[in-house]
Protein backbone atom coordinates (compact mmCIF):
# COMPACT_ATOMS: atom_id res chain seq x y z
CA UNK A 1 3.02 8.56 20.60
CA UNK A 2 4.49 7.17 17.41
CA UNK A 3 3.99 8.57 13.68
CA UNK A 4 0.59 6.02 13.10
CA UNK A 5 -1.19 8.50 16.09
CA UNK A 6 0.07 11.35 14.84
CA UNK A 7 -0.65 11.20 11.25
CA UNK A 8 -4.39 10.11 12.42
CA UNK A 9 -4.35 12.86 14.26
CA UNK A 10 -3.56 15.31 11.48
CA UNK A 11 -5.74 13.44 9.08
CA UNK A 12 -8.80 12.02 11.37
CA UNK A 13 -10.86 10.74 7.75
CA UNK A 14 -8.04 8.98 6.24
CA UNK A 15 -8.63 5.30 6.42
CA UNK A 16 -5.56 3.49 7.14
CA UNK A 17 -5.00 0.12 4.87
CA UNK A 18 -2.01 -1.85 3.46
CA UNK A 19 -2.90 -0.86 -0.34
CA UNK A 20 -4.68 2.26 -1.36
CA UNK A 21 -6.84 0.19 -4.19
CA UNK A 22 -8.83 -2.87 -3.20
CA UNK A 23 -9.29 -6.02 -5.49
CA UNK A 24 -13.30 -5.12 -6.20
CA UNK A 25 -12.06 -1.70 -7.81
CA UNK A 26 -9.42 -3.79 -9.76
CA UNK A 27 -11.50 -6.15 -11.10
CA UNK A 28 -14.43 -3.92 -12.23
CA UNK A 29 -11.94 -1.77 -14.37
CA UNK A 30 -10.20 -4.39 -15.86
CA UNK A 31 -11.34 -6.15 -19.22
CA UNK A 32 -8.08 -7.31 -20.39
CA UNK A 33 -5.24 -8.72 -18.63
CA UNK A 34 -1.91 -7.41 -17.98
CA UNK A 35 0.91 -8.54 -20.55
CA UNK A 36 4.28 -10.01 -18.76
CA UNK A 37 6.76 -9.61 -21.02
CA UNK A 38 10.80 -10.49 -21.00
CA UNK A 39 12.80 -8.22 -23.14
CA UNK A 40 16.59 -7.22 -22.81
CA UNK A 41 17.59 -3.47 -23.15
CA UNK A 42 21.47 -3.09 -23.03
CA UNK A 43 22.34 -6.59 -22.47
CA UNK A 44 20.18 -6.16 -19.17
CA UNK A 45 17.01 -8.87 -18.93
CA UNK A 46 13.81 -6.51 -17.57
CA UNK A 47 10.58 -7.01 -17.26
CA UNK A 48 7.51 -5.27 -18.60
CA UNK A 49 4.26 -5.33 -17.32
CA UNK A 50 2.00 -3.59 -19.61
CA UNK A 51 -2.37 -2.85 -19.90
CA UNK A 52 -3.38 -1.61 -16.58
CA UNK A 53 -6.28 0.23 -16.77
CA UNK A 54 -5.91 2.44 -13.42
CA UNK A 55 -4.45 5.78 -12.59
CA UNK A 56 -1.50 6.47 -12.16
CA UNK A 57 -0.95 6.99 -8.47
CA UNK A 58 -2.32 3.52 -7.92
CA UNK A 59 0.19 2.21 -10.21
CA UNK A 60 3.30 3.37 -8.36
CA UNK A 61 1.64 1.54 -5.85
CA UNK A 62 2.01 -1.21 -7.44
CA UNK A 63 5.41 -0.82 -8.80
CA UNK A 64 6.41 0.08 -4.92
CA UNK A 65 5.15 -3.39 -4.28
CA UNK A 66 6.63 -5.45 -6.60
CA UNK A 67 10.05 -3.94 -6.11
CA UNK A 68 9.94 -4.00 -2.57
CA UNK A 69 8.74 -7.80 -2.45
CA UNK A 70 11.22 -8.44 -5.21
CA UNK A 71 13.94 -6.34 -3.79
CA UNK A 72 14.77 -5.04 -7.52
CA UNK A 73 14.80 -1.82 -9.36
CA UNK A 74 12.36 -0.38 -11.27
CA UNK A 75 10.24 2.36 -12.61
CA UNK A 76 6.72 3.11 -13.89
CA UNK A 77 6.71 4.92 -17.10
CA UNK A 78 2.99 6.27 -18.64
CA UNK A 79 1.05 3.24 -18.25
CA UNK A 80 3.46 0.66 -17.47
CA UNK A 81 5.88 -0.90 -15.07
CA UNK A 82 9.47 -1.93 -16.10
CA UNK A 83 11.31 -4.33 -13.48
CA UNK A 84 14.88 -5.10 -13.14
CA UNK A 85 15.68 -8.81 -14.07
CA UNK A 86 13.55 -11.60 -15.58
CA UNK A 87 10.66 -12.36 -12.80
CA UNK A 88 7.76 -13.00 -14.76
CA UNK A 89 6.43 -15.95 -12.56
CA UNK A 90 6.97 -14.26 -9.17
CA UNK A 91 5.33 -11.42 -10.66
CA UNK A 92 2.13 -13.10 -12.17
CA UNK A 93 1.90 -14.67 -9.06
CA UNK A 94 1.33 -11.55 -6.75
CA UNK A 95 -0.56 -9.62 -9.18
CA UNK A 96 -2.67 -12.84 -9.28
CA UNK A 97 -3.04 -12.83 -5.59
CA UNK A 98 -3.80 -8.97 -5.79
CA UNK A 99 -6.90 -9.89 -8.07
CA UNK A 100 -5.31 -8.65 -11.61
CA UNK A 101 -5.89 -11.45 -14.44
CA UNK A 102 -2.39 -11.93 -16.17
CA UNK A 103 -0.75 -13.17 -19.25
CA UNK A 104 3.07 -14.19 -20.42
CA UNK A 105 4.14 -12.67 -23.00
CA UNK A 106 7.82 -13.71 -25.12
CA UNK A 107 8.88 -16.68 -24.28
C-alpha cells in the first residue's frame, strides 16, 4: 500500500488532481491580467508576477509550479510571486497554458 491509498484512506472526500484550482475558477475571477515584470534587486535579475486575483493558498500553488518547472528560487509575498532570474517568456507561457491572460511589463 503506498502513501496515494493511504492518504485516501484517511481522507475518503478529498478529490485527488494535479492543481488544486481549475482554469474555469481562474478565468471567472480574473478581469485583468497578470503583469510580468523584469527588475534587478542587488545586482540579481528577478522576476515579478503581479495582479492575481485568488487566495492565497492557491497562489503558492502556483509559485510551487513555476519554480519547480523552472527549477529556480522564489517566494510569494502578499499578492505576488517573485522568481529568481529573468524568465518572463517561459513564464507567460505556462500561466498561458494554465488559462491566466498575461502581460510584459519593462522591457
Amino acid at each position: 500500500m503506498d502513501l496515494q491509498d493511504q492518504l485516501k484512506n484517511f481522507f475518503p472526500d478529498h478529490k485527488l488532481t494535479d492543481n488544486n484550482y481549475s482554469t474555469d475558477e481562474v478565468k471567472q475571477s480574473q478581469d485583468e491580467p497578470i503583469i510580468c515584470k523584469y527588475e534587478k534587486r542587488k545586482g540579481k535579475p528577478i522576476t515579478i508576477l503581479e495582479n492575481f486575483k485568488i487566495n492565497n493558498s492557491e497562489l503558492k500553488i502556483i509559485a510551487k509550479d513555476l519554480k519547480k518547472f523552472l527549477s529556480v528560487g522564489g517566494t510569494v509575498k502578499e499578492n505576488y510571486i517573485i522568481i529568481q532570474g529573468d524568465y518572463r517568456d517561459k513564464i507567460m507561457k505556462i500561466l498561458n497554458s494554465k488559462g491566466f491572460e498575461t502581460k510584459r511589463v519593462g522591457g
